[in-house]
N, C-alpha and C. Protein backbone atom coordinates (compact mmCIF):
# COMPACT_ATOMS: atom_id res chain seq x y z
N UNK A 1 -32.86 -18.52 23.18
CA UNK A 1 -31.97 -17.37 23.24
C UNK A 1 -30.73 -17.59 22.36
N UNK A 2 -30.14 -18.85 22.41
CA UNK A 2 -29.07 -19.30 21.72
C UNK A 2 -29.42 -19.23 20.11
N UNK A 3 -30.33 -19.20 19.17
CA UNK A 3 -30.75 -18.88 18.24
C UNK A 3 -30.84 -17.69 18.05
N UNK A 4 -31.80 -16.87 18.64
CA UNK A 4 -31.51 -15.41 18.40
C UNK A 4 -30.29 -14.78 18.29
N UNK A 5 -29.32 -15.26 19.26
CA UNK A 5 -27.78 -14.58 19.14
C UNK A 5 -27.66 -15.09 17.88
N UNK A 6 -27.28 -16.39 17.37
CA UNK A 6 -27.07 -17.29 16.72
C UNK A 6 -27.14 -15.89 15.15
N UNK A 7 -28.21 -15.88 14.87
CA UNK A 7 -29.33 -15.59 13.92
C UNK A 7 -28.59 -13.55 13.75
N UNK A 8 -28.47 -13.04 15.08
CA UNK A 8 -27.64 -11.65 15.34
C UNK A 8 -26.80 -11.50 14.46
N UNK A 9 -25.57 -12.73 14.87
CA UNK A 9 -24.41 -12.77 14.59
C UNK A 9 -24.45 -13.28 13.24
N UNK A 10 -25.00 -14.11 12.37
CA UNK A 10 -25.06 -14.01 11.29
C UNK A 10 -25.94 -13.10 10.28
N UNK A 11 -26.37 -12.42 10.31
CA UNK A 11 -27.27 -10.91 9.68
C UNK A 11 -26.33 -9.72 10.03
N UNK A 12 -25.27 -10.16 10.69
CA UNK A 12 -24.24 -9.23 11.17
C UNK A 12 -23.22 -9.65 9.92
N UNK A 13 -22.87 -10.30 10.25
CA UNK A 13 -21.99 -10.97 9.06
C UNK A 13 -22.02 -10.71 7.47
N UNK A 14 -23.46 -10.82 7.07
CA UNK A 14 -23.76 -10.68 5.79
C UNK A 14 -23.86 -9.43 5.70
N UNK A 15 -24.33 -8.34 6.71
CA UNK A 15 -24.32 -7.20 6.63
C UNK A 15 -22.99 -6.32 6.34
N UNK A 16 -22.17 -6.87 7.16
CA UNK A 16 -20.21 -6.70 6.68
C UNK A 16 -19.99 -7.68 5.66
N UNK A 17 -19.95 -7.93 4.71
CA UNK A 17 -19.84 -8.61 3.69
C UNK A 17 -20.26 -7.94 2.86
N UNK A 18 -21.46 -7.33 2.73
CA UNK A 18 -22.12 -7.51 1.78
C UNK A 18 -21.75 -5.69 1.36
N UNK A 19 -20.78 -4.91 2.58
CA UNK A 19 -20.45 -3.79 2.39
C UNK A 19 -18.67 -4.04 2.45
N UNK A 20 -18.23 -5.04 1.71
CA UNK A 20 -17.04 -5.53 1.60
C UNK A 20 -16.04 -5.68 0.20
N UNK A 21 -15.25 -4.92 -0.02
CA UNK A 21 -14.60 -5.59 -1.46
C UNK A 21 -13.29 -5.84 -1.19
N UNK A 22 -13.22 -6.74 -2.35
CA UNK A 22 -11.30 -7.27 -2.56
C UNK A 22 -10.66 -6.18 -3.43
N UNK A 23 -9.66 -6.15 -3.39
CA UNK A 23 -8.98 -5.27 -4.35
C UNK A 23 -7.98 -5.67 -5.40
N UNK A 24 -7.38 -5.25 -6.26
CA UNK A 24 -6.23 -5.83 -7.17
C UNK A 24 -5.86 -4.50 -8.29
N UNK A 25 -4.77 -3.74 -7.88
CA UNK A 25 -4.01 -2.78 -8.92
C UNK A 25 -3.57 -3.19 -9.71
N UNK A 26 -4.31 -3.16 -10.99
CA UNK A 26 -4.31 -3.12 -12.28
C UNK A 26 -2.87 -2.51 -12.91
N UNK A 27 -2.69 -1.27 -12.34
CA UNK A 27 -1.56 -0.55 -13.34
C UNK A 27 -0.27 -1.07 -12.23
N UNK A 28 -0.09 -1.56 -11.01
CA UNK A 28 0.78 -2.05 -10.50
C UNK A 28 1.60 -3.57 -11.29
N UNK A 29 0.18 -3.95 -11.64
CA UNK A 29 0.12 -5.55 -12.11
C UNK A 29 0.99 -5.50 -13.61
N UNK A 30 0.81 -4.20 -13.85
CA UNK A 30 1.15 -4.35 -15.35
C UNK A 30 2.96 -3.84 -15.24
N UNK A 31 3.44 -3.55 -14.40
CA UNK A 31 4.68 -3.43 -14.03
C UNK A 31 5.30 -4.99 -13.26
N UNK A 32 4.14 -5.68 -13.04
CA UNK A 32 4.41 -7.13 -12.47
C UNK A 32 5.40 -6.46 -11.08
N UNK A 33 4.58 -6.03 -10.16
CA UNK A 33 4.21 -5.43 -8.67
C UNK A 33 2.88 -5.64 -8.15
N UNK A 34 2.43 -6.83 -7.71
CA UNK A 34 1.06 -7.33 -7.36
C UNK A 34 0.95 -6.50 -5.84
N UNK A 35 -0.28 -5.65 -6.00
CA UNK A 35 -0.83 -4.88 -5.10
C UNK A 35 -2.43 -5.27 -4.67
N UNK A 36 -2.66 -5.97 -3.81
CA UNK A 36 -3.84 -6.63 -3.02
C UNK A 36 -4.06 -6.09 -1.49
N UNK A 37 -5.83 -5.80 -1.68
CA UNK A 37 -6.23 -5.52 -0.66
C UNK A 37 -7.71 -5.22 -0.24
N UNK A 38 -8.11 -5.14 1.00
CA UNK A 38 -9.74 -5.23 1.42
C UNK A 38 -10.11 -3.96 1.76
N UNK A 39 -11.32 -3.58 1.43
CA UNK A 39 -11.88 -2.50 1.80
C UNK A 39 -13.73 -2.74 2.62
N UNK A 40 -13.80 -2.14 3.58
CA UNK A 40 -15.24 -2.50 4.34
C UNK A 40 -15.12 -1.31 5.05
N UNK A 41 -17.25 -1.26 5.12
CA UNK A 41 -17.66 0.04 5.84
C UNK A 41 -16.97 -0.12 7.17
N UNK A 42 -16.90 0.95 7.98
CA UNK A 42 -16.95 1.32 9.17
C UNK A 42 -17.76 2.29 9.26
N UNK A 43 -18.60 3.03 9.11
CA UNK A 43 -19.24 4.33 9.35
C UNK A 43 -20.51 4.75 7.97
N UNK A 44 -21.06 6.06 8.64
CA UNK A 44 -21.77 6.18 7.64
C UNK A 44 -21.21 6.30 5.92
N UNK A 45 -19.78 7.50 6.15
CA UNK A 45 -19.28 7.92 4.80
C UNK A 45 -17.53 7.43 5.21
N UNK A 46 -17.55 6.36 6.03
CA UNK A 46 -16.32 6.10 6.36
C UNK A 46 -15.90 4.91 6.05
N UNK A 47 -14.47 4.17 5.70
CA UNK A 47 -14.42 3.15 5.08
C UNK A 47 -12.67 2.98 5.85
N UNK A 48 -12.32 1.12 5.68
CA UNK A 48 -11.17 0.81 6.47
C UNK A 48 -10.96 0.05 5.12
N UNK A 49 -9.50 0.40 4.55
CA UNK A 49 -9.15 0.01 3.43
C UNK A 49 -7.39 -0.55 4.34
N UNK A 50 -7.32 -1.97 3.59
CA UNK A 50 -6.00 -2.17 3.90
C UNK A 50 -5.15 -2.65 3.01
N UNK A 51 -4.11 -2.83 2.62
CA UNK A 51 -3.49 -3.44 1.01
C UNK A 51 -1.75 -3.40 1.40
N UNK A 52 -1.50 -4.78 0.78
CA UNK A 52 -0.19 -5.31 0.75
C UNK A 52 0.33 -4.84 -0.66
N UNK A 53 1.58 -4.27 -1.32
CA UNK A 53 2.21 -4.36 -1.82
C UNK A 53 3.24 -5.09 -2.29
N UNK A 54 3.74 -5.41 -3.20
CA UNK A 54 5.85 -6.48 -3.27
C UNK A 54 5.95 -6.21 -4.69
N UNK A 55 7.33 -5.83 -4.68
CA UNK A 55 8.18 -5.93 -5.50
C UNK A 55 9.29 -7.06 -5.52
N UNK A 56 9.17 -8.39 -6.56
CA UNK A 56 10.16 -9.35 -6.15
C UNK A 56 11.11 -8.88 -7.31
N UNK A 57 11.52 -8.21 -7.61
CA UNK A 57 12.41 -8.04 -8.58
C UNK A 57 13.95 -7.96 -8.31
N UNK A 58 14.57 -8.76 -8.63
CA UNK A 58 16.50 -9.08 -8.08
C UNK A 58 16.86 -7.68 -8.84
N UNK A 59 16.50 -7.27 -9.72
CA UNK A 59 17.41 -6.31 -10.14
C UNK A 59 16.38 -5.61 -11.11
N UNK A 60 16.59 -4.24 -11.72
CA UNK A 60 16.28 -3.67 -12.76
C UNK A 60 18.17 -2.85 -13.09
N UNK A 61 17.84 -2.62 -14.54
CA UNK A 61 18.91 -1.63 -15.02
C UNK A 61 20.44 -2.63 -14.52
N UNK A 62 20.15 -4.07 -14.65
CA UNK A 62 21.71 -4.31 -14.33
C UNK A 62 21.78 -5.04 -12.59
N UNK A 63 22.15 -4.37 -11.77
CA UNK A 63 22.66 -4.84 -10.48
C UNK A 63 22.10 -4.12 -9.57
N UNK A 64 21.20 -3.40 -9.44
CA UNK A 64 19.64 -2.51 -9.06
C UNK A 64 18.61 -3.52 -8.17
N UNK A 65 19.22 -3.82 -7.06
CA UNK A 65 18.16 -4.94 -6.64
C UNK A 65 16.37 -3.70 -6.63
N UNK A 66 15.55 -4.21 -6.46
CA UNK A 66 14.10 -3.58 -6.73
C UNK A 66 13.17 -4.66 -5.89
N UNK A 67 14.17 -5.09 -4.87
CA UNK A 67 12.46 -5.83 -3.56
C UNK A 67 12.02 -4.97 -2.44
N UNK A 68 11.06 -4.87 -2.30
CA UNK A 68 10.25 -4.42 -1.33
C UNK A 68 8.38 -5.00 -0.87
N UNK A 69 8.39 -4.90 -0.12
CA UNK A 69 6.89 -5.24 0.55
C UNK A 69 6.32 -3.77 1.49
N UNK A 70 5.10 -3.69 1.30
CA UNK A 70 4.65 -2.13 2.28
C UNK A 70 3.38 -3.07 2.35
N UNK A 71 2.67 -2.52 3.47
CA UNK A 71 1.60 -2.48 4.29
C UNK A 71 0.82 -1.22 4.60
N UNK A 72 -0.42 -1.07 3.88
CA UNK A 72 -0.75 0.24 4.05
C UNK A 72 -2.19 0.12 4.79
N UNK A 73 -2.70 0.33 5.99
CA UNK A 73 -3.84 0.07 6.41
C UNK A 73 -4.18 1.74 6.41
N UNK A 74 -5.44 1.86 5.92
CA UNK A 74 -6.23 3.42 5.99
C UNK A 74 -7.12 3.50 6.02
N UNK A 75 -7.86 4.86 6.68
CA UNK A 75 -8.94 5.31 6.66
C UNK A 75 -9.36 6.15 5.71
N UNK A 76 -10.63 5.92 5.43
CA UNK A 76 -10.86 6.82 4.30
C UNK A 76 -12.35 7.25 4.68
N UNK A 77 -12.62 8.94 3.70
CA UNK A 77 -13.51 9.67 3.79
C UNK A 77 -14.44 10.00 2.73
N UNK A 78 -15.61 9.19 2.33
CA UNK A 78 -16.26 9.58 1.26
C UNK A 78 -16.99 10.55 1.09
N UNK A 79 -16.63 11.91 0.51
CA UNK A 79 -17.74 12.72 0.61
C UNK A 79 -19.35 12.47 -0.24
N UNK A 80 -19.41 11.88 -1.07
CA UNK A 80 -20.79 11.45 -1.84
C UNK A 80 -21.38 10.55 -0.77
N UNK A 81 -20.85 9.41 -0.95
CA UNK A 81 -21.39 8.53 -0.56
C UNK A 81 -20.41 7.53 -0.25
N UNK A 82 -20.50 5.94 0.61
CA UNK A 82 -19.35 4.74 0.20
C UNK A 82 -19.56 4.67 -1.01
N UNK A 83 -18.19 3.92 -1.60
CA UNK A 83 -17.89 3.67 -2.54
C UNK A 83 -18.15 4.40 -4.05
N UNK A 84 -18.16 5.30 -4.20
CA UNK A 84 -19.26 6.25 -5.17
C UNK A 84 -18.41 8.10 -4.82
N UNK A 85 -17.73 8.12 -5.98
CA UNK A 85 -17.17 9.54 -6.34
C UNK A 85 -16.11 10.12 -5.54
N UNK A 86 -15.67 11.06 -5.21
CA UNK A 86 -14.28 11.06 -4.22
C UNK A 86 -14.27 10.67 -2.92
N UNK A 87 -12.66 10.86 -2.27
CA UNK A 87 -12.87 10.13 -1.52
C UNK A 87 -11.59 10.66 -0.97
N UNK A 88 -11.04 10.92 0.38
CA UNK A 88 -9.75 11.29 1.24
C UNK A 88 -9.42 10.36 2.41
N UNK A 89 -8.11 10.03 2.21
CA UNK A 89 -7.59 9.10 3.42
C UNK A 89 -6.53 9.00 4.22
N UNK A 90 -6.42 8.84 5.19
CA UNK A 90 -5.00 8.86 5.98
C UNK A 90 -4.78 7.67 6.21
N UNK A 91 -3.16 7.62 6.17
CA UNK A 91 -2.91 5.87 6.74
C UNK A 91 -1.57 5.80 7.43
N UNK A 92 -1.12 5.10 8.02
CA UNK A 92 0.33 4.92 8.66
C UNK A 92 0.41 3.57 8.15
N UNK A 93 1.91 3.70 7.27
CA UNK A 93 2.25 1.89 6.74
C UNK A 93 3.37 1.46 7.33
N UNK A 94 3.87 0.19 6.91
CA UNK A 94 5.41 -0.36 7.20
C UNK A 94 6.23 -0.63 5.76
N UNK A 95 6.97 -0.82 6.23
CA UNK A 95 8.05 -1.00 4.73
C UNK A 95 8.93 -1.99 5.16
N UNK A 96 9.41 -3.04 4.14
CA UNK A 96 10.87 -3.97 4.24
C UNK A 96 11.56 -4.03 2.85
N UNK A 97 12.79 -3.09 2.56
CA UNK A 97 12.97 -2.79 1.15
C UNK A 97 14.60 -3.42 0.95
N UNK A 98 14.79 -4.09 0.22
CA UNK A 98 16.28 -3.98 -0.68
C UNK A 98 16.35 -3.28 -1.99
N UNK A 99 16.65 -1.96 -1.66
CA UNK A 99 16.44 -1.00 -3.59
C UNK A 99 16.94 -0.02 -3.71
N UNK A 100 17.73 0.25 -4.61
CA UNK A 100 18.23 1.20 -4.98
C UNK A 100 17.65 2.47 -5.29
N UNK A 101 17.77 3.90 -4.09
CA UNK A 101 16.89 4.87 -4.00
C UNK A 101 17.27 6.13 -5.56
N UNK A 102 16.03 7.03 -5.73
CA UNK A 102 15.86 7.44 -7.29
C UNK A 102 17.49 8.12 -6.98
N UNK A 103 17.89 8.47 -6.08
CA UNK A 103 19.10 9.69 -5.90
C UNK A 103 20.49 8.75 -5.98
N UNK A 104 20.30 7.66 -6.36
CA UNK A 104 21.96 6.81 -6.22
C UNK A 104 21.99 5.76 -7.79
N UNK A 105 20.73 5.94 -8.41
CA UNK A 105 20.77 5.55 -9.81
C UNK A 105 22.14 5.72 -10.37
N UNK A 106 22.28 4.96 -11.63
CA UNK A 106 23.43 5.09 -12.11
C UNK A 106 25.07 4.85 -10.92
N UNK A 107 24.61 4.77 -10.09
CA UNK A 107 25.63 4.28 -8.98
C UNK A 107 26.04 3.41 -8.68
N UNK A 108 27.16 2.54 -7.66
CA UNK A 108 26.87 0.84 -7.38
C UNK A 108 26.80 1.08 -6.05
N UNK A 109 25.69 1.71 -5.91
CA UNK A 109 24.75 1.64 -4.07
C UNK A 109 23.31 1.53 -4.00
N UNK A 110 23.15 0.55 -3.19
CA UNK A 110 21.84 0.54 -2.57
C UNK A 110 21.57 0.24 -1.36
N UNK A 111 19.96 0.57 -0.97
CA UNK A 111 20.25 -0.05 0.90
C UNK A 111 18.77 -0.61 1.25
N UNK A 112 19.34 -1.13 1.96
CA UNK A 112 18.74 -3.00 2.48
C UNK A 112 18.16 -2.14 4.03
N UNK A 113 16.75 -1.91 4.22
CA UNK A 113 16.10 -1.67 5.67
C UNK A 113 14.88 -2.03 5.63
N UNK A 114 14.36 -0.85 6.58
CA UNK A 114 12.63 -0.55 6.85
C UNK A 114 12.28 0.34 7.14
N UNK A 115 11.07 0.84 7.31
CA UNK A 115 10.79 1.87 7.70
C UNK A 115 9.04 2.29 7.61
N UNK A 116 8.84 3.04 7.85
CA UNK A 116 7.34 3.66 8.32
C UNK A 116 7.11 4.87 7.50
N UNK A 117 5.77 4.86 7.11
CA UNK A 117 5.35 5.98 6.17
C UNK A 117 3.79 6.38 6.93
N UNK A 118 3.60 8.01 7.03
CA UNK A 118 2.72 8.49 7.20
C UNK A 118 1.97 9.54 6.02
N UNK A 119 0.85 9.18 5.86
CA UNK A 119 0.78 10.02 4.70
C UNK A 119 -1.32 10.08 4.44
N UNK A 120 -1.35 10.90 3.43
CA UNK A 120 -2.80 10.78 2.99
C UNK A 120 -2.68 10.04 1.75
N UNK A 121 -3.96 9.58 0.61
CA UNK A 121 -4.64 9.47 -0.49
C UNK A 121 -5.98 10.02 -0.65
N UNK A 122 -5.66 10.26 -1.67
CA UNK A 122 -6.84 10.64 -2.68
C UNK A 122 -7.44 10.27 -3.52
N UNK A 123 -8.63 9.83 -3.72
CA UNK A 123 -9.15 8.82 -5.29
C UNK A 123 -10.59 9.22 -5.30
N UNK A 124 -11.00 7.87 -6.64
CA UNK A 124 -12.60 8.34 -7.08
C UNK A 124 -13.16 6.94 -7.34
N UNK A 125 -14.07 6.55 -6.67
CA UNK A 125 -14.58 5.22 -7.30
C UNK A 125 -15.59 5.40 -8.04
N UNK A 126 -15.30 4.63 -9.20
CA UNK A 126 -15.78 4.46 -9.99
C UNK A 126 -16.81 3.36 -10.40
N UNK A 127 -18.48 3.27 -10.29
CA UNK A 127 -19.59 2.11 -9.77
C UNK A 127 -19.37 1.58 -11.54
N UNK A 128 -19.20 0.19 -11.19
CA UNK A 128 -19.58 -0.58 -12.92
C UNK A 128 -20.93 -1.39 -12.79
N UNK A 129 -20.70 -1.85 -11.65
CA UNK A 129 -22.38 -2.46 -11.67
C UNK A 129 -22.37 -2.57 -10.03
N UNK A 130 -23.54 -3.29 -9.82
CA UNK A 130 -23.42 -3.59 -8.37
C UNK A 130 -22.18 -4.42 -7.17
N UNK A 131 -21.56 -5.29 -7.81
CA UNK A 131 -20.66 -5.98 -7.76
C UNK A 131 -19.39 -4.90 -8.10
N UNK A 132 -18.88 -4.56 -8.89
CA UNK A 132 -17.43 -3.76 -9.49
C UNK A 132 -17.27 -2.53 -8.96
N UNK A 133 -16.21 -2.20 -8.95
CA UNK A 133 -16.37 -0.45 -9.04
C UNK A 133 -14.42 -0.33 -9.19
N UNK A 134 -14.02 0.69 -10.11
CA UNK A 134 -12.85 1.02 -10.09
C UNK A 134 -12.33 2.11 -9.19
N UNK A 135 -10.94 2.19 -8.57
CA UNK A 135 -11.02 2.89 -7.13
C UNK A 135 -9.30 3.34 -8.41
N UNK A 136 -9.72 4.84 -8.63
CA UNK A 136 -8.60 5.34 -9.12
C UNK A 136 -7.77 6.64 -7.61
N UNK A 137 -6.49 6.36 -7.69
CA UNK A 137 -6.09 6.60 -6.24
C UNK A 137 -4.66 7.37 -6.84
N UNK A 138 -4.27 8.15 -5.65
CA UNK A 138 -2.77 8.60 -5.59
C UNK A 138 -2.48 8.87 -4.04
N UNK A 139 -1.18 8.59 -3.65
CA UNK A 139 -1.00 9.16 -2.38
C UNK A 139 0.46 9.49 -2.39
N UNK A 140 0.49 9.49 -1.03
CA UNK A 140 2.06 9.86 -0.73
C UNK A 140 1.89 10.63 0.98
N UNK A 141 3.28 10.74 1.11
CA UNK A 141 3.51 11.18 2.58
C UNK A 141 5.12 11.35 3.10
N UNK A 142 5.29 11.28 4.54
CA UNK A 142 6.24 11.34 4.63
C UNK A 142 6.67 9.91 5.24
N UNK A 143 8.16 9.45 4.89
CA UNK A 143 8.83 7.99 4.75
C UNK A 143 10.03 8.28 5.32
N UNK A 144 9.78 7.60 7.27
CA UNK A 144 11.39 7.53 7.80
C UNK A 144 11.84 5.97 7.35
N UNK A 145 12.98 6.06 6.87
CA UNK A 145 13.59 4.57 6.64
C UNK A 145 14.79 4.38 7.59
N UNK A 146 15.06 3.05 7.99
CA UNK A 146 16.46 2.86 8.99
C UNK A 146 17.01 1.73 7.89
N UNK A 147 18.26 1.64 7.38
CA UNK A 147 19.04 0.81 6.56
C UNK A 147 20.59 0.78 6.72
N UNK A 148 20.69 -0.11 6.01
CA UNK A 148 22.10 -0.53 6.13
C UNK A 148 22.53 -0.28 4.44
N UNK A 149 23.72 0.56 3.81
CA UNK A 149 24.03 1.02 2.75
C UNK A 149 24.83 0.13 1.87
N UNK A 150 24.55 -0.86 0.82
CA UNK A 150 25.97 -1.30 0.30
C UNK A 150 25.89 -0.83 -1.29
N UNK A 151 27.17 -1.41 -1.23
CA UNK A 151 27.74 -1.44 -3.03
C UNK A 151 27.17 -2.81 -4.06
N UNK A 152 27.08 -2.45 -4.89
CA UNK A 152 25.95 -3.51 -5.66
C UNK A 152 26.86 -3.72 -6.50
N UNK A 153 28.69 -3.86 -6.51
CA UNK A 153 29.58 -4.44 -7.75
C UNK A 153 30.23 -5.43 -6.87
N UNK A 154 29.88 -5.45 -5.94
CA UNK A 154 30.77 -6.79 -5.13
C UNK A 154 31.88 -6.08 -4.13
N UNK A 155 32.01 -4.89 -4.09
CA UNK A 155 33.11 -4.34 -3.11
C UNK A 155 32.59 -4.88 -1.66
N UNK A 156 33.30 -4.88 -0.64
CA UNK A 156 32.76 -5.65 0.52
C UNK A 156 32.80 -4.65 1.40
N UNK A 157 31.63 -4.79 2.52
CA UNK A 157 31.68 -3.51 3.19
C UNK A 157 30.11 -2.87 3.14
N UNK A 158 30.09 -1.86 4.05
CA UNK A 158 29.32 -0.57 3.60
C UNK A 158 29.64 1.11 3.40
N UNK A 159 28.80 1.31 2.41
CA UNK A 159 29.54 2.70 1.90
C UNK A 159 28.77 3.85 2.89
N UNK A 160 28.01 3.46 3.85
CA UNK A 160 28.04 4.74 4.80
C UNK A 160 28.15 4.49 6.01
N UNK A 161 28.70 4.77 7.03
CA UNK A 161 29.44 5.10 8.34
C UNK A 161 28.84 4.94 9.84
N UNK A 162 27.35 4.97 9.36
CA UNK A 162 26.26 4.40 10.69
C UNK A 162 26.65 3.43 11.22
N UNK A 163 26.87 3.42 13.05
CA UNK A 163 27.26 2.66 13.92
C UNK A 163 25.93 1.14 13.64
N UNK A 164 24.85 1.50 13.92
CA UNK A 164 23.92 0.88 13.82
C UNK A 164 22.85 1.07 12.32
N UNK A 165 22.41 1.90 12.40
CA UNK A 165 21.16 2.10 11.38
C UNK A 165 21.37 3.53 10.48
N UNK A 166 21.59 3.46 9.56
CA UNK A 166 21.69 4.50 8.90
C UNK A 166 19.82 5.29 8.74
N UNK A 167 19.90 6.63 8.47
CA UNK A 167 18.35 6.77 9.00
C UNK A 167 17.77 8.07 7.34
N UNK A 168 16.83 7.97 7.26
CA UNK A 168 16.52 8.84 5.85
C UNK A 168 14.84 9.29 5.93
N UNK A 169 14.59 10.42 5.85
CA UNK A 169 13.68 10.72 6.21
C UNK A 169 13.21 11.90 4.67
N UNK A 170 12.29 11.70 4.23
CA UNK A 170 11.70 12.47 3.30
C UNK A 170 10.00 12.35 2.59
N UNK A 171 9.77 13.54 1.70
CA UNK A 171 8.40 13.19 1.55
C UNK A 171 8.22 12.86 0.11
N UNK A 172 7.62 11.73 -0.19
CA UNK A 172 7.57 11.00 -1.34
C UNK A 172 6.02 11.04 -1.95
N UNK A 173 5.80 10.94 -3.47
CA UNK A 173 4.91 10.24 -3.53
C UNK A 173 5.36 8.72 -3.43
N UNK A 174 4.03 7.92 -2.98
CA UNK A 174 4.42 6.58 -3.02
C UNK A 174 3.32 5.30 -3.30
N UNK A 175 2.10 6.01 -3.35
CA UNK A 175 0.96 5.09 -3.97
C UNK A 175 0.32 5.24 -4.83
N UNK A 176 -0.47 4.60 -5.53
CA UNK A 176 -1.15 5.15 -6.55
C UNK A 176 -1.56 3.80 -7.67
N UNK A 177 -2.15 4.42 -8.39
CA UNK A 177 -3.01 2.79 -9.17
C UNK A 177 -4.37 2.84 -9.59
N UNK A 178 -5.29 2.21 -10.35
CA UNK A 178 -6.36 1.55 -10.68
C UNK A 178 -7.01 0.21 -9.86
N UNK A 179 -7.65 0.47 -8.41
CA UNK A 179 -7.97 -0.84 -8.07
C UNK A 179 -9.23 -1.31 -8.66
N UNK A 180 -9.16 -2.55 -9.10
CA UNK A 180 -10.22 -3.05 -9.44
C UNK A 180 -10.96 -4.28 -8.47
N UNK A 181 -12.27 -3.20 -7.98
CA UNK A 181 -12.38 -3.96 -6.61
C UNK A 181 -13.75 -5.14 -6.60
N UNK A 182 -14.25 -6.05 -6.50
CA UNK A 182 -15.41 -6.66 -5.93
C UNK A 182 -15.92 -7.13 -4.95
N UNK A 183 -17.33 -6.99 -4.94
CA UNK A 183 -17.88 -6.72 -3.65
C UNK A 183 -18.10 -8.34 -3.16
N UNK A 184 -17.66 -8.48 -2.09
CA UNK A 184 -17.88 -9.50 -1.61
C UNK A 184 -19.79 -9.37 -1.07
């Protein structure tokens, strides 16, 4: 009996594997923003895609800090088939950002929090052989952030007035890329 399970549980294994890929955004990479992540069946035309984001960048444009990390775990909907032609997804992520937002550019403010994003994507995979396939994607949603506001010239302090958490709520695009995925 201990073999048969044995024998279950591995034909199980290879069976999730073998409907398994890694991921790596190509057009993220080329901004040097390494975007990694796994994708595996769950369902007939259904798929559990998850992917880390980071930005280590101290600064762009000067005194612009540009770090952040997101976490995007999603579900996705293939209408063809897995992996093979479009594809729709929903996901709920996390965020941990120090960066100067597009609306305070040219400013000496930025703000240091976190926050949660709900949102869909949309993409198309693209089959290269049995092994490859390119997963061209866009998303976006809506992004509550809680932060703390400062000045990026050295003034000391913060430049907005929140007892605790300053709070920002809007709808962004915010994903998007060339994954280039293989099948485990």
């Amino acid at each position: 009996m201990k073999k048969i399970s044995a024998l279950i549980v591995l034909l199980f294994c290879v069976q999730m594997q073998s409907q398994t890929f890694v991921k790596f955004n190509g057009a993220t990479a080329l901004l040097l923003v390494p975007n990694i992540g796994i994708e595996t069946s769950i369902g007939e035309k259904t798929t559990f895609s998850a992917d880390v984001m980071a930005s280590f960048w101290e600064s762009f444009n000067g005194n612009n800090p540009m770090k952040f990390v997101t976490v995007t775990p999603e579900i996705r909907y293939h209408f063809k088939e897995k992996y093979s032609g479009f594809y729709a997804g929903a996901h709920i992520g996390a965020d941990k950002y120090e960066i100067q937002k597009w609306n305070y550019w040219n400013s000496n403010r930025y703000e240091d929090g976190f926050g949660y994003r709900i949102g869909a994507t949309v993409g198309y995979n693209l089959k290269l052989s049995d092994k490859f396939l390119l997963d061209f994607f866009v998303g976006g949603g809506w992004h509550q952030g809680f932060y703390h506001g400062y000045y990026n010239d050295g003034t000391p302090g913060r430049y907005e007035k929140a007892i605790h958490w300053n709070k920002s709520g809007e709808w962004l695009p915010y994903r998007g890329g060339v994954m280039i995925s293989y099948k485990l």
